[in-house]
Each structure stands twice: as structure tokens, then as C-alpha cells.
Protein backbone atom coordinates (compact mmCIF):
# COMPACT_ATOMS: atom_id res chain seq x y z
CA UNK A 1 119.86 81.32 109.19
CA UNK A 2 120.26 79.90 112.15
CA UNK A 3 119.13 75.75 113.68
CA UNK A 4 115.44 77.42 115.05
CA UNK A 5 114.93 79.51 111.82
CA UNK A 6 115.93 77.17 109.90
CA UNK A 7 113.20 73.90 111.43
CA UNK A 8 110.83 76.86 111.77
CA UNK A 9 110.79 77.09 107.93
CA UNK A 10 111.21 73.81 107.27
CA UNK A 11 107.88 73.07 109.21
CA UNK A 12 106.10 75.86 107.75
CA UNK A 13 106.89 74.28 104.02
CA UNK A 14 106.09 70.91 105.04
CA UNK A 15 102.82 72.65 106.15
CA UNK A 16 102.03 74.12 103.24
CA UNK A 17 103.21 71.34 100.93
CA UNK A 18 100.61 69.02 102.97
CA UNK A 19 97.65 71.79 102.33
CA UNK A 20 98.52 71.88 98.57
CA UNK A 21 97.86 68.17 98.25
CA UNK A 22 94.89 68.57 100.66
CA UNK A 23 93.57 70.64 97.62
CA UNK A 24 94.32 69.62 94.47
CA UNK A 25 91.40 70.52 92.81
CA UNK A 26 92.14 74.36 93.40
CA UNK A 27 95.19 76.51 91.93
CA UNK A 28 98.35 76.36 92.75
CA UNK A 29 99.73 79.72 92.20
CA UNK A 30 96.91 81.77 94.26
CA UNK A 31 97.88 85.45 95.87
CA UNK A 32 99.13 86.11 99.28
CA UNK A 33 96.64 87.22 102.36
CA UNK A 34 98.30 89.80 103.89
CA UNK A 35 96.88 91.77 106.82
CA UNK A 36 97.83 95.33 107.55
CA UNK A 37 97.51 96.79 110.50
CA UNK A 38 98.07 100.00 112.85
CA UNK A 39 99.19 98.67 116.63
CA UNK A 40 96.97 97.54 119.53
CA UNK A 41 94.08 97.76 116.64
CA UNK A 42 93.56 93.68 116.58
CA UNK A 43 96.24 92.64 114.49
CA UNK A 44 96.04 89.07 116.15
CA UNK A 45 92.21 89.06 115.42
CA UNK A 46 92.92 89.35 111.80
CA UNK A 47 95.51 87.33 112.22
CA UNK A 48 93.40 84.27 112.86
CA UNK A 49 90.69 85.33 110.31
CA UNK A 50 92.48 85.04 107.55
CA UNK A 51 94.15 81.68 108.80
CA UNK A 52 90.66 80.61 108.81
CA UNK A 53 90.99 80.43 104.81
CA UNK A 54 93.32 77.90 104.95
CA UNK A 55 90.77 75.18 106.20
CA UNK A 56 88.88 75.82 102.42
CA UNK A 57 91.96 76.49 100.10
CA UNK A 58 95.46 75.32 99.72
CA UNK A 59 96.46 78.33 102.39
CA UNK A 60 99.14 78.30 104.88
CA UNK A 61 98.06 77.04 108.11
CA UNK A 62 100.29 79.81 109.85
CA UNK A 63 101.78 83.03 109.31
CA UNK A 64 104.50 83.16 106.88
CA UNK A 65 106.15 86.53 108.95
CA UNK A 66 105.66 89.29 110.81
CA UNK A 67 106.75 92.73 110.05
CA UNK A 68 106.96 95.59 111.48
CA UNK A 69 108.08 99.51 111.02
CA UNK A 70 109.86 99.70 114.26
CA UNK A 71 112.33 96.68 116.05
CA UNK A 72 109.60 96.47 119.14
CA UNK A 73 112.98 95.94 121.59
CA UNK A 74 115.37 98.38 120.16
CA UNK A 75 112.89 100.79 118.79
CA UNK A 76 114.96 101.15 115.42
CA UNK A 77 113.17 102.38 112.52
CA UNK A 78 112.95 100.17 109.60
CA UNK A 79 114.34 101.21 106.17
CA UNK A 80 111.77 101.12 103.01
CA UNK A 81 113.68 98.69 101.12
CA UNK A 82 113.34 96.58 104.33
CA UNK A 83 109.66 96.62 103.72
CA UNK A 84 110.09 95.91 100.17
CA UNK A 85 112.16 93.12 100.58
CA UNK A 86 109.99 91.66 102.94
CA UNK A 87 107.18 91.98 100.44
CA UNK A 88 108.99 90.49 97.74
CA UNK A 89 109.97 87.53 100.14
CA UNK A 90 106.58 86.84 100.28
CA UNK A 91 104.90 83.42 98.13
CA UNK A 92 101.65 82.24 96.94
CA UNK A 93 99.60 81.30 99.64
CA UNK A 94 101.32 82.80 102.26
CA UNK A 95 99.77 84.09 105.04
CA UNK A 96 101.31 87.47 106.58
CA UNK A 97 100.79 90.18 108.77
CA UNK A 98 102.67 93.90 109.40
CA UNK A 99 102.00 96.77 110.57
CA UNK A 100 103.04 98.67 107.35
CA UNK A 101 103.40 102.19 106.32
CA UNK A 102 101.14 102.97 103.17
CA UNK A 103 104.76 104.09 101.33
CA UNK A 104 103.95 104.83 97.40
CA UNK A 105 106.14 101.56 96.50
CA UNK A 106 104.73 99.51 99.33
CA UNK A 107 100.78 100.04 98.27
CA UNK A 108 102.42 99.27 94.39
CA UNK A 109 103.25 95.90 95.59
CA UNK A 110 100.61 95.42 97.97
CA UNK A 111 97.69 96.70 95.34
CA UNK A 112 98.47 94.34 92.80
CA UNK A 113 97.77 90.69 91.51
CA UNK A 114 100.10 89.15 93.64
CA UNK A 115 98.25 90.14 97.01
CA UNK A 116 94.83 90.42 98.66
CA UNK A 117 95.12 93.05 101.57
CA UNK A 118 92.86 94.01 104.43
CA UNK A 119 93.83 96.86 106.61
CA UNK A 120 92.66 96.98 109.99
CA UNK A 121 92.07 100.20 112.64
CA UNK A 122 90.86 101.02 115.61
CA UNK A 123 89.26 104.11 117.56
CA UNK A 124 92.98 105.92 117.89
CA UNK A 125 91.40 106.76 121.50
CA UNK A 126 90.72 102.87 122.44
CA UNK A 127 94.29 102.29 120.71
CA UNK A 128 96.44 104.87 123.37
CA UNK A 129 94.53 103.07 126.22
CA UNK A 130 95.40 99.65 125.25
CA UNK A 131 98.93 100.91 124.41
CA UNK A 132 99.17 101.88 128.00
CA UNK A 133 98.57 98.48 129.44
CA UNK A 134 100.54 97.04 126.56
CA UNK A 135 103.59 98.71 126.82
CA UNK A 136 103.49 99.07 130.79
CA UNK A 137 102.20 95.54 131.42
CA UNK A 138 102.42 93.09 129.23
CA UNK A 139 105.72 93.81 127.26
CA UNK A 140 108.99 94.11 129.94
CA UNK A 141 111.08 93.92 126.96
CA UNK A 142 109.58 96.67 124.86
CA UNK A 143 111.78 99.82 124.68
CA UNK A 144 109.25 102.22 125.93
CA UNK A 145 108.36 99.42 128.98
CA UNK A 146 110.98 101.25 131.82
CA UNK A 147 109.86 104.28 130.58
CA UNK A 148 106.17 103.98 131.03
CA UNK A 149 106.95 102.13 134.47
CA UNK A 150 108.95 105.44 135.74
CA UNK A 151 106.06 107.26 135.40
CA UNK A 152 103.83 107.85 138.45
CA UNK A 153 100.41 106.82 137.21
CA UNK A 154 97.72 105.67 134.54
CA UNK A 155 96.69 109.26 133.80
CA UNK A 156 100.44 110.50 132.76
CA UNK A 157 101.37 107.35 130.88
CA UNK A 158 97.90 108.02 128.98
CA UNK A 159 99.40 111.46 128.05
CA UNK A 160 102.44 109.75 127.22
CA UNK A 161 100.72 107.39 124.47
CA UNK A 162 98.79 110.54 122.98
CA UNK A 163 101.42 113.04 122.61
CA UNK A 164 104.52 110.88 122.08
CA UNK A 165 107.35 110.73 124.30
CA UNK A 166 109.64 114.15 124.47
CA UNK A 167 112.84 113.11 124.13
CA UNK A 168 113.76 109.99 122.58
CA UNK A 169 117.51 110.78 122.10
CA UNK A 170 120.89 108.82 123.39
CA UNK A 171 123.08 110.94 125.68
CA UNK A 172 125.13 112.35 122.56
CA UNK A 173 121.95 113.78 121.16
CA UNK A 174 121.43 111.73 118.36
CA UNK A 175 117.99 109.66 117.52
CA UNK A 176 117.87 106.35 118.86
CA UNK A 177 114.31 105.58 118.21
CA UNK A 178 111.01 108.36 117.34
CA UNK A 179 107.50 107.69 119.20
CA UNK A 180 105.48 111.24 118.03
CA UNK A 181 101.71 111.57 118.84
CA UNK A 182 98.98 109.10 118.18
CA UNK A 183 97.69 111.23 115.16
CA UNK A 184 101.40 111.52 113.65
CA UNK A 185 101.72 108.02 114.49
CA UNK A 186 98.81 106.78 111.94
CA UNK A 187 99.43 109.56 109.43
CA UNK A 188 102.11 107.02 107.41
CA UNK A 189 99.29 104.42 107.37
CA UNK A 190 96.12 106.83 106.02
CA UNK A 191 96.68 105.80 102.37
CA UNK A 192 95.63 102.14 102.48
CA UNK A 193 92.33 103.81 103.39
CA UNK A 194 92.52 105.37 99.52
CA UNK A 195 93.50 101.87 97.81
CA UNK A 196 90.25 100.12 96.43
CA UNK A 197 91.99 96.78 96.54
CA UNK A 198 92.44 97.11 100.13
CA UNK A 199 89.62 96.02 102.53
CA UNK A 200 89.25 98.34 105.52
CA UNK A 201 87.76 97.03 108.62
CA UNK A 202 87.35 98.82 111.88
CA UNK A 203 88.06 96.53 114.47
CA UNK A 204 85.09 97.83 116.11
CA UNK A 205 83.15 95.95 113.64
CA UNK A 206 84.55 92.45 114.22
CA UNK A 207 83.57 92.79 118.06
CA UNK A 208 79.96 94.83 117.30
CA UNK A 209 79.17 93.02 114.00
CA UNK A 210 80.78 90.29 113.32
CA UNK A 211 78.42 88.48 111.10
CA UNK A 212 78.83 91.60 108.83
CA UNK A 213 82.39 92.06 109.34
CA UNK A 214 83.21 88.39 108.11
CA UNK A 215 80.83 88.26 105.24
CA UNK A 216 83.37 91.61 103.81
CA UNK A 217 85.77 89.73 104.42
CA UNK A 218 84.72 86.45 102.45
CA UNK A 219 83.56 88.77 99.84
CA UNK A 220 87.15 90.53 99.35
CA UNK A 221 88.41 87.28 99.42
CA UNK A 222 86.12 86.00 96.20
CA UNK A 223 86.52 88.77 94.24
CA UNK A 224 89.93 87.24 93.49
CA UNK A 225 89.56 83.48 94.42
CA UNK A 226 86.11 81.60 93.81
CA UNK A 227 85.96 78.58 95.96
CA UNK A 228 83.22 75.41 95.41
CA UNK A 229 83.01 75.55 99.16
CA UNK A 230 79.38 76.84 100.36
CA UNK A 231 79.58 80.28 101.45
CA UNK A 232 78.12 78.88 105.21
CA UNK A 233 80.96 76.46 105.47
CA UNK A 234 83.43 79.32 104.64
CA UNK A 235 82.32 81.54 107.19
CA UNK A 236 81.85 78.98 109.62
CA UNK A 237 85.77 78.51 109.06
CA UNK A 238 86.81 82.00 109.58
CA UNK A 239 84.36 82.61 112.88
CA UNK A 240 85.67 79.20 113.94
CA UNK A 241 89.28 80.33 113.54
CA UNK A 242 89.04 83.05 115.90
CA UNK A 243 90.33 82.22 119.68
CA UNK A 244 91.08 85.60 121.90
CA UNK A 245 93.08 83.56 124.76
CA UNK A 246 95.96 82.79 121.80
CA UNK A 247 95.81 86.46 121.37
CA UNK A 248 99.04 87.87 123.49
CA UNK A 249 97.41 91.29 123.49
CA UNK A 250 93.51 90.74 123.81
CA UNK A 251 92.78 91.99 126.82
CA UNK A 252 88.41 92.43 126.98
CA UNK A 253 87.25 92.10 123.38
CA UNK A 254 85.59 95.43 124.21
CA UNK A 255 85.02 98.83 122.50
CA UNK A 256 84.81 102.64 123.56
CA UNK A 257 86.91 101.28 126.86
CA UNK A 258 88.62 104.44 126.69
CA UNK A 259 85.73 106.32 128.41
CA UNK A 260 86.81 104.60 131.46
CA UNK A 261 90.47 106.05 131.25
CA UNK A 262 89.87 109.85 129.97
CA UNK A 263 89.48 112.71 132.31
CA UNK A 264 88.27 116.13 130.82
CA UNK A 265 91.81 117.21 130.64
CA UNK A 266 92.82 113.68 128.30
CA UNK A 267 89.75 114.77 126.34
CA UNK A 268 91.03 117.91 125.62
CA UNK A 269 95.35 117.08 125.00
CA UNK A 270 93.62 114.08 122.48
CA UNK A 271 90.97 116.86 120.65
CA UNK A 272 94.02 118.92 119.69
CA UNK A 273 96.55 116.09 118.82
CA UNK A 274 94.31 113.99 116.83
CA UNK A 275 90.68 115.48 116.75
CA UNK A 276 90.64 115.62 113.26
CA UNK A 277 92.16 112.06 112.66
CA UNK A 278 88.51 110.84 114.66
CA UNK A 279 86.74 112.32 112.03
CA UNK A 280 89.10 111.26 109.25
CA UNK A 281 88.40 107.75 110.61
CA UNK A 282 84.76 107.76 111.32
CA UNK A 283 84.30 107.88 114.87
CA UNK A 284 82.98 111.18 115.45
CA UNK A 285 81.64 113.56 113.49
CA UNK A 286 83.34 116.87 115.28
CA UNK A 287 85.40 118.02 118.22
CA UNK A 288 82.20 117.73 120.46
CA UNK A 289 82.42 114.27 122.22
């Protein structure tokens, strides 16, 4: 571990020593919050949600870790027992976030006492479009960023994002990183939607409904830990925890953007690649949109 790891953890248990004291009253030993996400689908907006907890209970007052499938530099794809060892890392009352493949021995861990999950998505179209600007914009050291910048335009980075880039291999022919279409892309996370002890929220909802959206979340929450705080006070904590300018990748807080980005012929390449994944998901009912 090196000097910057090593004062970032020490903070972070100072931090959570200080809440435990702040709370006496309430258990020690309570499970971890751990948001799952797909990318560019508000992972940051969850992110501050369920750091909203931690003004009520003996929470962390910051994320524990991120993880993630893929190194977002090198593009590297990240073994399972990567993802299990990160899970097992993992403590009471830690706060986490990943963007985590629904892998039988992940959802084991995940879908037990130890953990209280939420899953967020978005509209797979909205989440290409925001990839886009992402990738081409607002990350220089992602490993798709010189890439996307080659390209001549908006239109042909948008296919891009849809249908995966073509040839992802070093010059001896071997792998060096995978990026397949958008619907192959959220096919390893589909079974968290199938797990009743995870919470699934569209992102649309926190944006559209957010009164709603919140009061699932609270609920999911007190299913496992009842709290003597009035319910009004804990909501007023989660809305209150929720600030898009610390949000790296919140760009309008807006939904069905991608209507401004799709030409008949995007329409059509994002029908056949991931058609059926809309209706899978909720956001249409067929191919006619």
C-alpha cells in the first residue's frame, strides 16, 4: 500500500469510527450499501443517495471503493475472483459502488445478509449518447478516448458506442481489451434484475420521480435496518445528499436526450443490436419507436 492509500484509509476509518460513536444507540454490525450499476446510467447519483444514509445511521460518510469490470485506462478485463475479493473486502457499514457483472457467485454474495444492493439502469439509448461525450470529452485518459477522437463526427462515434468497436486487438493479434455492442454490453448485468433482494431503479425515475424513487429506496433500506429517525427526516437526508456539480459525469440531469442525437439510420443499427434489450428493460413496448 502505498503513503496516499495508506492516509486515504486511515481517514476513511477515522471517519467511520467518529459516525459509530455519533450513533451509539444503533447496531454496530449493520450490512453494507452497495450500489450496482451499468455505465453512464447515474452511478454518481446513487452514489450520493446512499451516502445520504450515513447522516441517520452509523454509515460511512464516503465510499469505501470503487470497482469496476474493466481497468477504465488500460481496458483490461477483470478476473471473477477479482470481483469476489473485492466483495469480501468489503465491512459493515461500508458504502460501495461497481459496476458489477450479475456472475452466479457475485449475486451469492451480494443477495445475502451481509449486503443491501440497489442496481441502477438507464435507457441503453440515452446510455450510448452519454458514452459518446464521455469517452470523447470528458475522459483523455480512457482507452477508447484517441479512438473516438479519430473519428470524423458525432454520428459515427454514436455507431461506435452501439455496435462496439471492430477490432480491439494489439498488432500480434491477440486481445488487449473487448468493447462489443450496447446490448452485449448489459447482457452480463440482466440477472440483478431477477434477484428480489436487489432494488432496481431506472435512473429515469430519480430525474422524473424522485419523490417516488427515494421513498423505494428508504423502503429497501428498512426492510433490513429500522431506524427511530422519522421517515421525513430520512428522506430529507437522502434528497439533501444529492449535488449533480460533484458528479464528474452529469452532464443535463435530462432523459430521452438521445432523440436529439439519432438519425433514422441510428434508429435502425440500435433496433437490430439491442431492440429487444428496450423491451427487456421497459422502455418500449416493440421495435416501433
Amino acid at each position: 500500500m502505498d503513503w496516499k492509500s495508506l492516509i486515504r484509509s486511515t481517514v476513511y476509518h477515522s471517519e467511520k469510527t467518529l459516525q459509530r460513536l455519533r450513533f451509539l444507540a444503533q447496531p454496530a454490525s449493520l450490512p453494507i450499501l452497495l450500489g450496482i450499476s451499468f455505465p453512464k446510467s447515474g452511478t454518481h447519483l446513487l452514489d450520493q443517495i446512499l451516502l445520504g444514509f450515513s447522516k441517520v445511521a452509523p454509515y460511512a460518510r464516503r465510499l469505501h471503493s470503487f470497482y469496476a469490470e474493466y481497468e477504465g485506462e488500460s481496458g483490461v478485463k477483470r478476473t471473477p475472483e477479482q470481483a469476489l475479493r473485492w466483495l469480501e473486502a468489503l465491512r459493515p457499514r461500508d458504502v460501495a459502488s461497481a459496476h458489477l457483472f450479475a456472475r452466479p457467485e457475485a449475486v451469492a454474495r451480494v443477495c445475502s445478509p451481509k449486503f443491501i444492493p440497489y442496481f441502477i439502469f438507464r435507457d441503453p439509448r440515452d446510455v450510448v449518447v452519454s458514452h459518446v461525450f464521455y469517452v470523447t470529452e470528458m475522459e483523455a485518459r480512457h482507452v477508447h478516448h484517441a479512438y473516438y477522437a479519430s473519428l470524423p463526427d458525432f454520428g459515427t462515434r454514436l455507431r461506435v458506442s452501439m455496435l462496439g468497436r471492430p477490432d480491439p486487438s494489439t498488432g500480434s493479434g491477440q486481445a488487449r481489451f473487448e468493447f462489443p455492442n450496447i446490448a452485449e454490453r448489459f447482457a452480463p448485468y440482466l440477472d440483478w434484475l431477477n434477484q428480489p433482494e436487489v432494488l432496481t431503479i431506472h435512473f429515469e425515475d430519480l430525474i422524473q420521480d424522485r419523490v417516488r424513487a427515494l421513498n423505494r429506496i428508504l423502503d429497501h433500506f428498512l426492510t433490513r435496518v429500522p431506524l427511530p429517525t422519522p421517515r421525513s427526516l430520512i428522506l430529507d437526508s437522502l434528497e439533501a445528499s444529492i449535488n449533480p456539480l460533484k458528479s464528474p459525469t452529469f452532464r443535463s440531469g435530462k432523459t430521452g436526450e438521445w432523440k436529439k442525437h439519432f438519425t433514422a439510420e441510428h434508429k435502425t443499427i440500435f433496433k437490430d443490436v439491442a431492440g429487444d434489450l428496450l423491451i427487456k428493460l421497459g422502455y418500449e413496448k416493440d421495435h416501433n419507436w
